[in-house]
C-alpha atoms as a PDB file:
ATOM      1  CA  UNK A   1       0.000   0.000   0.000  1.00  0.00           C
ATOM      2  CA  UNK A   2       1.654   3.333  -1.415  1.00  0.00           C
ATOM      3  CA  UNK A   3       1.968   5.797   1.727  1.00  0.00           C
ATOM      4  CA  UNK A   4      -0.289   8.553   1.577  1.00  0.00           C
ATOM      5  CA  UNK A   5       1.166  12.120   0.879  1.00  0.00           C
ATOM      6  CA  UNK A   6       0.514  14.969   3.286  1.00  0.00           C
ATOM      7  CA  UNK A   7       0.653  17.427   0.884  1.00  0.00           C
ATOM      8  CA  UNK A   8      -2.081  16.142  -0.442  1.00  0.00           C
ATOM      9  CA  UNK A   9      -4.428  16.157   2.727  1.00  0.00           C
ATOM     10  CA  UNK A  10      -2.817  19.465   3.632  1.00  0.00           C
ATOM     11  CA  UNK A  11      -4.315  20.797  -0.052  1.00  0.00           C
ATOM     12  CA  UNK A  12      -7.173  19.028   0.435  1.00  0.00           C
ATOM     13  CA  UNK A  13      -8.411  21.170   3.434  1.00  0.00           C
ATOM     14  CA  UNK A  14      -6.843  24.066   2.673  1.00  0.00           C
ATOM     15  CA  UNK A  15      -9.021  24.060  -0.490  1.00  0.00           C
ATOM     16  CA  UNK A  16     -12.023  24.704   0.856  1.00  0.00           C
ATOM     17  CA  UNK A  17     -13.169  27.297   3.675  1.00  0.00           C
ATOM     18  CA  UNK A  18     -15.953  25.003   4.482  1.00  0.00           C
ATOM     19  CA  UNK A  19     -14.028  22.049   5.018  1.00  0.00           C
ATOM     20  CA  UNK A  20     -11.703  24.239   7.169  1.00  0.00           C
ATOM     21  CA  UNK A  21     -14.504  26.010   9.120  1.00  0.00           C
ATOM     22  CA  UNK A  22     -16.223  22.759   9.992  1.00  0.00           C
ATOM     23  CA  UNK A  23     -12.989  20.823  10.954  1.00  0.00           C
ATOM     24  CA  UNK A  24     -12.527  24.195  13.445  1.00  0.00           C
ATOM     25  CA  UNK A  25     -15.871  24.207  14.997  1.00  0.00           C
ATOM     26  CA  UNK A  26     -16.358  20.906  15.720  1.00  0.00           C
ATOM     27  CA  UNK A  27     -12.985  21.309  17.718  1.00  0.00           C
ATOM     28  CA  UNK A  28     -14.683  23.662  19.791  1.00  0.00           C
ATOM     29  CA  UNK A  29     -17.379  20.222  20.463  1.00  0.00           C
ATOM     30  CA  UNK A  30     -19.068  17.428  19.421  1.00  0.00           C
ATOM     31  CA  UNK A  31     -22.363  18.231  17.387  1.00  0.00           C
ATOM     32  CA  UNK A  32     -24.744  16.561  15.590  1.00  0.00           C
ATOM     33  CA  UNK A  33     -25.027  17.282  10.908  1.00  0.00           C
ATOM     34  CA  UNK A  34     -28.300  19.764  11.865  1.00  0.00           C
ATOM     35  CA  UNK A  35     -26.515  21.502  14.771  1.00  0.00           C
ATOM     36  CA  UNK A  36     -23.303  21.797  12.355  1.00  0.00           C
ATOM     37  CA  UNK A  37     -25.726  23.457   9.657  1.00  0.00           C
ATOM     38  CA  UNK A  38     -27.431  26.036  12.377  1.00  0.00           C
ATOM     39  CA  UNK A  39     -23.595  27.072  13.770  1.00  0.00           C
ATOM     40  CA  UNK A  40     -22.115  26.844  10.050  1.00  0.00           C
ATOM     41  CA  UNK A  41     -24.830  27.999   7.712  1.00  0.00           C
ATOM     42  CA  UNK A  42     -23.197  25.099   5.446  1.00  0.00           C
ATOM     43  CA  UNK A  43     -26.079  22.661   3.945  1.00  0.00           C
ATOM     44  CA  UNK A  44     -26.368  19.484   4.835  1.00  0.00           C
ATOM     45  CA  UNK A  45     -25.647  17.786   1.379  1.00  0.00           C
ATOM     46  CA  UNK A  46     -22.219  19.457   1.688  1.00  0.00           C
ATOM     47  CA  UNK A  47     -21.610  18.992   4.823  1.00  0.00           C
ATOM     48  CA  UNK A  48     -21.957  15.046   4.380  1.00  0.00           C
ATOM     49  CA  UNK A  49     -19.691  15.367   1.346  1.00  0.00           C
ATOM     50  CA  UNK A  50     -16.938  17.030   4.218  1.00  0.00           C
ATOM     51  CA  UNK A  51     -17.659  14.522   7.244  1.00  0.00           C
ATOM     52  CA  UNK A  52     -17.159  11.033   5.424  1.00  0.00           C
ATOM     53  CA  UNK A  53     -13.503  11.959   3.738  1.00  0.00           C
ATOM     54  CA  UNK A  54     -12.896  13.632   7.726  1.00  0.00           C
ATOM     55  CA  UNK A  55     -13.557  10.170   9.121  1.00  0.00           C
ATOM     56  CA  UNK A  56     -12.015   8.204   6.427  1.00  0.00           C
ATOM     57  CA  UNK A  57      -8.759  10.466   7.373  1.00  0.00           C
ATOM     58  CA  UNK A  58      -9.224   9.792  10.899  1.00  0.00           C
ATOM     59  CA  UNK A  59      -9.768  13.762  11.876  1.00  0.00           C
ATOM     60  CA  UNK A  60     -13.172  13.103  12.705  1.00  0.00           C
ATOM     61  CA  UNK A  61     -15.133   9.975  14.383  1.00  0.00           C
ATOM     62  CA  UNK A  62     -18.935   9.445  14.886  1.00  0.00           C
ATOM     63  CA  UNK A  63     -20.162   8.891  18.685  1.00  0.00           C
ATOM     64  CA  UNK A  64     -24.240   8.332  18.170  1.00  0.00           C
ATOM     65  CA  UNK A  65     -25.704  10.941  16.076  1.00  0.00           C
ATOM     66  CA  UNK A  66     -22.793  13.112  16.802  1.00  0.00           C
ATOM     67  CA  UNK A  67     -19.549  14.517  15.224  1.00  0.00           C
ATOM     68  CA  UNK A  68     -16.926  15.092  17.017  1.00  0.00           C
ATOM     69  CA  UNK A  69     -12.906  15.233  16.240  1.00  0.00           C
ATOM     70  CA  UNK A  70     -10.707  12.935  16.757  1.00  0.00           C
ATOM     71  CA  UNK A  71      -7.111  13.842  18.589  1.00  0.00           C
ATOM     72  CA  UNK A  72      -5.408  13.855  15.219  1.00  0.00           C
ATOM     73  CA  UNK A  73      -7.895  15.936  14.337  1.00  0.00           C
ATOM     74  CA  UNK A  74      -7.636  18.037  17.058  1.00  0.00           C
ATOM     75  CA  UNK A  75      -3.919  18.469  16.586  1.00  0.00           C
ATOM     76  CA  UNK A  76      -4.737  18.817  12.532  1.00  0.00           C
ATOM     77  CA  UNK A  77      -6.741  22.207  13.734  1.00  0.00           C
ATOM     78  CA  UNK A  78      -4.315  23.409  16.480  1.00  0.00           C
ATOM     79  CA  UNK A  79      -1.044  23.450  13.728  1.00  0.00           C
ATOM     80  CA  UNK A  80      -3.553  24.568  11.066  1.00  0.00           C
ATOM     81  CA  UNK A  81      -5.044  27.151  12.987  1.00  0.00           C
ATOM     82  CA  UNK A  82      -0.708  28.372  13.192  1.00  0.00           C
ATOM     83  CA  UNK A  83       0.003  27.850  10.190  1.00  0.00           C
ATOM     84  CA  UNK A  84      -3.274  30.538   8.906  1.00  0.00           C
ATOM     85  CA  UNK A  85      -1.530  32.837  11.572  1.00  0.00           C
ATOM     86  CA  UNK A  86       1.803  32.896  10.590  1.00  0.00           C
ATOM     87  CA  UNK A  87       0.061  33.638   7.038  1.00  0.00           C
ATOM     88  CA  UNK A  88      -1.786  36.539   7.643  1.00  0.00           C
ATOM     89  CA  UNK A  89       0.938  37.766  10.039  1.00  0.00           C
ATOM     90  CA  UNK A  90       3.181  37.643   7.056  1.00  0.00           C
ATOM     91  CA  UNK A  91       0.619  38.847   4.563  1.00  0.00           C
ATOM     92  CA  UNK A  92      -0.427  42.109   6.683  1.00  0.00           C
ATOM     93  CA  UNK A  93       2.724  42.982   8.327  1.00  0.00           C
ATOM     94  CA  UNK A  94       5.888  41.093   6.413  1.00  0.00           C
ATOM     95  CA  UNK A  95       6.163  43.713   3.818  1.00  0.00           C
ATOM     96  CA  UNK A  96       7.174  46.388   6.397  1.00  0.00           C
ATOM     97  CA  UNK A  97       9.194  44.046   8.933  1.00  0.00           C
ATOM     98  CA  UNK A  98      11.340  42.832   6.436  1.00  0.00           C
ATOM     99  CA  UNK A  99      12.605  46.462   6.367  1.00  0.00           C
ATOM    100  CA  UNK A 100      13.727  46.502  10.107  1.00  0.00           C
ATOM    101  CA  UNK A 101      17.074  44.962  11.125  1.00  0.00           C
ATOM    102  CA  UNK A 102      15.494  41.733  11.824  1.00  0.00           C
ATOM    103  CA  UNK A 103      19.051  40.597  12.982  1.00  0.00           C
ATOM    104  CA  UNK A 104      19.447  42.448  15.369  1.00  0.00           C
ATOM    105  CA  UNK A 105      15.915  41.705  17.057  1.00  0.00           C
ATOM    106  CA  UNK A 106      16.194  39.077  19.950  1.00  0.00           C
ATOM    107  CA  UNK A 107      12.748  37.759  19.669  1.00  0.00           C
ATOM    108  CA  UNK A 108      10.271  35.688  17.593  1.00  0.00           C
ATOM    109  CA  UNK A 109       9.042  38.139  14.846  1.00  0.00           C
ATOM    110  CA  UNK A 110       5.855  36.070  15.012  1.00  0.00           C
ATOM    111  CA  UNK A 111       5.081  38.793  17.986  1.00  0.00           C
ATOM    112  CA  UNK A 112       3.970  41.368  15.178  1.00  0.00           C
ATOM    113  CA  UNK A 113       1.296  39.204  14.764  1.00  0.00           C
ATOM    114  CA  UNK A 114      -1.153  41.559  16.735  1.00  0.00           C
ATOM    115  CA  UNK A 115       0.794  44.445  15.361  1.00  0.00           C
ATOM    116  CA  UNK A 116      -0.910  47.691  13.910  1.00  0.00           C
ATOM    117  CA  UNK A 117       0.331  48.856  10.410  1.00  0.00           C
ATOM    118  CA  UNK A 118      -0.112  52.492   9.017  1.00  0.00           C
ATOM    119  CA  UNK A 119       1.592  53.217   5.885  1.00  0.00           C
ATOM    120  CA  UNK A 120       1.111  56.270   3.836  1.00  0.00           C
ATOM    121  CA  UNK A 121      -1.621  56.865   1.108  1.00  0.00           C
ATOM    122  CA  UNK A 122      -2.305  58.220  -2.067  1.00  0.00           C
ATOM    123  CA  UNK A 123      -3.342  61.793  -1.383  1.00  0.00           C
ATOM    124  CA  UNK A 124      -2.269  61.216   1.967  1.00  0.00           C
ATOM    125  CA  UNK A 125       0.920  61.024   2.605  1.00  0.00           C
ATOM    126  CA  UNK A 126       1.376  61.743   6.453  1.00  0.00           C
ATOM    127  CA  UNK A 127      -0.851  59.510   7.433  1.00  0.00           C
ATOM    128  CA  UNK A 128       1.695  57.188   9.177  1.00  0.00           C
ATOM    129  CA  UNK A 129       3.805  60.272  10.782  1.00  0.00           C
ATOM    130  CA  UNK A 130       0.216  61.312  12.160  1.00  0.00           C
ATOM    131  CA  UNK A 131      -0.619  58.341  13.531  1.00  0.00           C
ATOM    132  CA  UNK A 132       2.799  58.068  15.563  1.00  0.00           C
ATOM    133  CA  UNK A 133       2.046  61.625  16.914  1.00  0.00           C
ATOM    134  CA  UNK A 134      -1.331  60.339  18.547  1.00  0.00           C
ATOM    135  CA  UNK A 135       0.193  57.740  20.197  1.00  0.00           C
ATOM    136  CA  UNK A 136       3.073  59.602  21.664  1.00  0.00           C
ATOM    137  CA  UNK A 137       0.973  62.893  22.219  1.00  0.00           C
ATOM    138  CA  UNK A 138      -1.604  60.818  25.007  1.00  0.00           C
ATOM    139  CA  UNK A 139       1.820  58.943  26.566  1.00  0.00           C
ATOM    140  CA  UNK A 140       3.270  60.118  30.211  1.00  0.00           C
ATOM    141  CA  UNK A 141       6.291  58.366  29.273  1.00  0.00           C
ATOM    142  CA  UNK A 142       7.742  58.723  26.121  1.00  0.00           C
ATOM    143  CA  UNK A 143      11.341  57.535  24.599  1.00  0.00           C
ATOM    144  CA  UNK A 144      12.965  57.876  21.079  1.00  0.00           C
ATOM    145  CA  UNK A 145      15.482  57.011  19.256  1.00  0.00           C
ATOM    146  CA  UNK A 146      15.885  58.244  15.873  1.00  0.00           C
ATOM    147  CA  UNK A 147      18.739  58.713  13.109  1.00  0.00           C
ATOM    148  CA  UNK A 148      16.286  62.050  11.861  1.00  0.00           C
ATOM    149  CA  UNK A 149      14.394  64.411  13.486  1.00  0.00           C
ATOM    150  CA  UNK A 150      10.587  65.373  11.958  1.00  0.00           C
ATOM    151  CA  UNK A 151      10.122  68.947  12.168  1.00  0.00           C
ATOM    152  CA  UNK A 152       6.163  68.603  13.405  1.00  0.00           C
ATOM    153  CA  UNK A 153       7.096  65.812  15.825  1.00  0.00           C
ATOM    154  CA  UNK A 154       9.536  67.816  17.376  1.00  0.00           C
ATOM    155  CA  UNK A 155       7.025  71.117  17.717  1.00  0.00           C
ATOM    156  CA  UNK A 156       4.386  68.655  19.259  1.00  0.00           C
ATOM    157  CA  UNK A 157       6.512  67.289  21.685  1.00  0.00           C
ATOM    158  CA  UNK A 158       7.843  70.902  22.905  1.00  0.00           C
ATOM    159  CA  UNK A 159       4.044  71.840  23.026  1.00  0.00           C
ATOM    160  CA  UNK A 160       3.586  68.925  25.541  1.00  0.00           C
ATOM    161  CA  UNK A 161       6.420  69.552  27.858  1.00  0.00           C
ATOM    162  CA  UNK A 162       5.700  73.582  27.798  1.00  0.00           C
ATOM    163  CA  UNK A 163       2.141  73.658  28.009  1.00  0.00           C
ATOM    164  CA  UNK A 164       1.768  70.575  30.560  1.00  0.00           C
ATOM    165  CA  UNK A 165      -0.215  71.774  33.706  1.00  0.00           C
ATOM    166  CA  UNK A 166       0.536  69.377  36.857  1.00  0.00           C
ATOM    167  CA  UNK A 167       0.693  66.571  34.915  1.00  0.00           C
ATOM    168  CA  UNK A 168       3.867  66.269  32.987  1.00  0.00           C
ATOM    169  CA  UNK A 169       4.821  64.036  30.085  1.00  0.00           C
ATOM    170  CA  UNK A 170       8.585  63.357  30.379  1.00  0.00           C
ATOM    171  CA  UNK A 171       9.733  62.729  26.598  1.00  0.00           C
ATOM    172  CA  UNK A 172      13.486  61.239  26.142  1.00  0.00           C
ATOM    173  CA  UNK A 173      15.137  61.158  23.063  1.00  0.00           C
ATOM    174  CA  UNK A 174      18.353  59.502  21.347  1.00  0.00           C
ATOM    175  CA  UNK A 175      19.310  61.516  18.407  1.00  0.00           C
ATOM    176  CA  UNK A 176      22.263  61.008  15.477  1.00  0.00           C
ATOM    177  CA  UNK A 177      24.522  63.414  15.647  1.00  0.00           C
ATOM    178  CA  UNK A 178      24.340  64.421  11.907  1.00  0.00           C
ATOM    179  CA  UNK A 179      20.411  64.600  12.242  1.00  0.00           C
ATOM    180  CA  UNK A 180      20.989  67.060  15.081  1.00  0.00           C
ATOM    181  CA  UNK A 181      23.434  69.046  13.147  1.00  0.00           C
ATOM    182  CA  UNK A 182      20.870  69.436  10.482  1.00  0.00           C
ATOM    183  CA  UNK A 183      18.340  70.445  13.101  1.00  0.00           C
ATOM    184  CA  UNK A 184      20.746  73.099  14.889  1.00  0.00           C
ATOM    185  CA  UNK A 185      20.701  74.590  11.285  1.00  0.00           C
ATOM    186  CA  UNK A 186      17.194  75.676  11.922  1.00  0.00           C
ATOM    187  CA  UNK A 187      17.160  78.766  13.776  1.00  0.00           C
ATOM    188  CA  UNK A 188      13.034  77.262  14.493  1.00  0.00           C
ATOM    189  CA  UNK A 189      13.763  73.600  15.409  1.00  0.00           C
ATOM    190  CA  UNK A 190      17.062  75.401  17.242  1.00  0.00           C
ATOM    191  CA  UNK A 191      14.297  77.264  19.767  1.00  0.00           C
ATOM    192  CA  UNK A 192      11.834  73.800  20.047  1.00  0.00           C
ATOM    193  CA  UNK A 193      14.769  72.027  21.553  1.00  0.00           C
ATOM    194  CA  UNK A 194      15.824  75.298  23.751  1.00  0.00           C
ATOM    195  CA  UNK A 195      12.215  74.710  25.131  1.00  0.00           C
ATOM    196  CA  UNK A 196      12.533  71.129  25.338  1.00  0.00           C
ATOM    197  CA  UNK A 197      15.330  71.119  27.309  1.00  0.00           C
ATOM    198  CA  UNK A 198      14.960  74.284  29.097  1.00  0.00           C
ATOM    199  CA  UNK A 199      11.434  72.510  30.393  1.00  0.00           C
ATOM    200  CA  UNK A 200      13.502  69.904  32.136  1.00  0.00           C
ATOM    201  CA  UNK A 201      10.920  67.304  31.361  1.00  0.00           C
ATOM    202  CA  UNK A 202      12.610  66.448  27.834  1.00  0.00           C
ATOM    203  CA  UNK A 203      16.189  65.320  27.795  1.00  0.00           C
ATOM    204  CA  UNK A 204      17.521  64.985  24.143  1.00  0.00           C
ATOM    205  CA  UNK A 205      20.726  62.826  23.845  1.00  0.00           C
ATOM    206  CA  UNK A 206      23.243  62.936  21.203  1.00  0.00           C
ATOM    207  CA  UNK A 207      24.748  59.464  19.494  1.00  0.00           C
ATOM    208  CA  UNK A 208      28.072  59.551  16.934  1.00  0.00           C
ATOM    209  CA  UNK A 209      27.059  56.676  15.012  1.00  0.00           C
ATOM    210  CA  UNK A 210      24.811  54.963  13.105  1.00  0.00           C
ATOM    211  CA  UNK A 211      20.957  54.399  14.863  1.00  0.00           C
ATOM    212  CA  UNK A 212      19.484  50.928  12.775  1.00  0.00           C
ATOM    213  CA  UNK A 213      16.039  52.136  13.100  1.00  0.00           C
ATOM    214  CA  UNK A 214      13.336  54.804  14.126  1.00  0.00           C
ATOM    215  CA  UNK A 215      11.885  53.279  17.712  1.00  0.00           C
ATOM    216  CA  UNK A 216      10.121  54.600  20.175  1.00  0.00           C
ATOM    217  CA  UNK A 217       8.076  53.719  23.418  1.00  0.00           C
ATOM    218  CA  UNK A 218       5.453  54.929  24.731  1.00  0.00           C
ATOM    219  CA  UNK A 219       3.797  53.778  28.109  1.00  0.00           C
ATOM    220  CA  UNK A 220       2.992  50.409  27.197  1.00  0.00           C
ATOM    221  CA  UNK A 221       3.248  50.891  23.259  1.00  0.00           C
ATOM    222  CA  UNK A 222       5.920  49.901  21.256  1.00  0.00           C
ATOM    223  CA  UNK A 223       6.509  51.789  17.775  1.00  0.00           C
ATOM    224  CA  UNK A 224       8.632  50.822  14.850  1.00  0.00           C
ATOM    225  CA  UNK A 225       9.336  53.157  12.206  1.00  0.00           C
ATOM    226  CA  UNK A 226      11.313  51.725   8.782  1.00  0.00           C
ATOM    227  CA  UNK A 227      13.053  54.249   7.185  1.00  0.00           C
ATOM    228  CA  UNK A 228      13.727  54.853   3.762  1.00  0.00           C
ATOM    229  CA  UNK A 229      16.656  55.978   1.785  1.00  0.00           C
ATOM    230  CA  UNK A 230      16.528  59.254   2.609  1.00  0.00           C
ATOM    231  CA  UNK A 231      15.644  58.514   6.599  1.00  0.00           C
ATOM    232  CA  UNK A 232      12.358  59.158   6.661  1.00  0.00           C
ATOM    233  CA  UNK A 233      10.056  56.653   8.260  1.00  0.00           C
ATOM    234  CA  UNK A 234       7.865  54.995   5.601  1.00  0.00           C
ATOM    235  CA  UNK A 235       5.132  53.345   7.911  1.00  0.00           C
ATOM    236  CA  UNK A 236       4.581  52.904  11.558  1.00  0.00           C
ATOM    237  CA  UNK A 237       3.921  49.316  13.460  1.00  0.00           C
ATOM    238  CA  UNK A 238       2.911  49.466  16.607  1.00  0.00           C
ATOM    239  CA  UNK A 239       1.954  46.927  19.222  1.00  0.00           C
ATOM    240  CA  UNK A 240       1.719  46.331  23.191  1.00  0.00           C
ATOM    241  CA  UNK A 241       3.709  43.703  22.785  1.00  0.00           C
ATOM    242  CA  UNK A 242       5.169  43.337  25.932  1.00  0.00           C
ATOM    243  CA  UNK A 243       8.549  41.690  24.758  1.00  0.00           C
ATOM    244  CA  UNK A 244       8.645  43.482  21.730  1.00  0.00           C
ATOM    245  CA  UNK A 245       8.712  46.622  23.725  1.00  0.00           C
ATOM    246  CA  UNK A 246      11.273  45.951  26.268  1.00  0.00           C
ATOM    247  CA  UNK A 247      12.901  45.345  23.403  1.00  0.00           C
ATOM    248  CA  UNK A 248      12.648  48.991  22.064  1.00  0.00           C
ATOM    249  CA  UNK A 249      13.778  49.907  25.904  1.00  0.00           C
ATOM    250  CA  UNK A 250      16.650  48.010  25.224  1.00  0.00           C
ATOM    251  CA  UNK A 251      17.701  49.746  22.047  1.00  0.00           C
ATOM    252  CA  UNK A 252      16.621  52.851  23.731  1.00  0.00           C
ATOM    253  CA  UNK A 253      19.114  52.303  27.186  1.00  0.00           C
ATOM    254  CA  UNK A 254      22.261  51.253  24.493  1.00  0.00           C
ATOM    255  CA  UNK A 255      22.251  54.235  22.501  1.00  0.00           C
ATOM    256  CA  UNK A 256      21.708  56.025  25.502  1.00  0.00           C
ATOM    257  CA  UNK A 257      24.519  55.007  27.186  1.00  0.00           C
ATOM    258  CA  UNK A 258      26.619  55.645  24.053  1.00  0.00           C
ATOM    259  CA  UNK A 259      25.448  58.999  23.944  1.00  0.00           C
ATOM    260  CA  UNK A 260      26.076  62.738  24.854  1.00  0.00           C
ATOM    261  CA  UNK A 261      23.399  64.448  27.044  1.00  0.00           C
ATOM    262  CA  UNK A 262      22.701  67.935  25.256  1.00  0.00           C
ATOM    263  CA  UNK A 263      22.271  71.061  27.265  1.00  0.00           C
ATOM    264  CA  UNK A 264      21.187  74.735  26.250  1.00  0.00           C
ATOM    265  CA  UNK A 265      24.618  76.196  25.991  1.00  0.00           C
ATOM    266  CA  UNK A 266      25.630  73.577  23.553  1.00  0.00           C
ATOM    267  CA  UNK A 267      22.697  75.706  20.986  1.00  0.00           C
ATOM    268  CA  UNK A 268      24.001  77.957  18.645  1.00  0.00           C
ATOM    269  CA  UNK A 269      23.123  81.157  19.809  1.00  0.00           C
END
């Protein structure tokens, strides 16, 4: 007897969403063909056609009038179920991870699977720079670390820190030092980061060296920023991933430590 090939049962489900969506709700209990037709919506003629070739692959066994899966079965739906996972994880989110230094990252990238992507739009090209403003705008505790510095990111954050009443954010940032030199150029960005760090709430520090990635974290959010050639971000993930943002903390506390805290007399005058 030629062994079976499990490509071919693999294909076999995977061909149909009803075969699928049967195999996955009887895994949530035994029921009987009407029951499966009420919770399905699938008719009964087709689900028949999907129950015998279940119980001739041993995924699915009859107990009375019921249906119910077998353990194979059960582990058939548990790897499945991963497998649809890792495939819409890859489908919504791969085309903007594969841009981050992946290397470098010391966890499973399977933990974007809950991620949030915003990537620009036609006629809309801010949208992802906007959308990384709300998050850090509500955030009492905010840290970045960036190889360039966004002109309206930096005005919103010394709007925060200088118009805080009681409550105050405290915003920390790691910056290149050729992104800052191109920011001291600016006699306006040059009087947003006199505020900043004239409000004492907003420590900017100063790295000689390369920064991988735009990161930043905010309270319990993590945000990932790829950047393009020019080193501009050209979407924004974010997720409360809690590993994924101690993580950014981690990037965050190495450049850091690397780094030159600024002060106001280091501002051109």
């Amino acid at each position: 007897m030629a062994t079976p090939d499990p490509l071919e049962d693999i294909a076999f489900l995977a061909r149909s969403a009803h075969r699928v969506q049967v195999l996955q709700t009887l895994a949530d209990g035994p029921m009987t063909r009407p029951a499966l037709h009420e919770e399905t919506g699938i008719s009964q003629p087709t689900l028949g056609r999907i129950l015998e070739p279940f119980q001739n692959r041993n995924w699915v066994e009859r107990r009375g009038q019921e249906y119910a899966v077998t353990p194979w079965g059960e582990l058939l739906v548990d790897e499945f179920d991963g497998l649809l996972d890792t495939v819409e994880t890859i489908q919504r989110v791969g085309h903007v991870v594969k841009l981050l230094p992946t290397d470098q990252m010391t966890f499973d990238i399977r933990r974007f699977g809950y991620a949030t992507v915003t990537t620009p739009q036609t006629g809309d090209v801010l949208r992802h720079v906007r959308r990384a403003e709300e998050r850090l705008s509500g955030a009492d505790h905010v840290r970045i670390v960036a190889d360039t510095i966004v002109p309206q990111s930096l005005e919103d954050q010394r709007d925060r820190v200088v118009n805080a009443s009681g409550n105050y954010p405290l915003i920390e940032s790691v910056i290149t030092k050729d992104a800052l030199e191109q920011a001291l150029a600016e006699p306006q960005l040059v009087n947003f980061i006199r505020d900043l760090l004239g409000s004492g709430q907003a420590p900017v520090y100063c790295y000689d060296g390369t920064i991988l990635m735009m990161g930043a974290s905010a309270d319990d959010i993590a945000i990932l920023a790829p950047t393009d050639e020019q080193g501009m971000p050209g979407a924004i993930i974010e997720t409360e991933d809690e590993v994924i943002r101690a993580w950014v903390d981690e990037q965050f506390d190495a450049y850091k430590d690397k780094s030159m805290e600024l002060t106001v007399d280091d501002l051109p005058l």
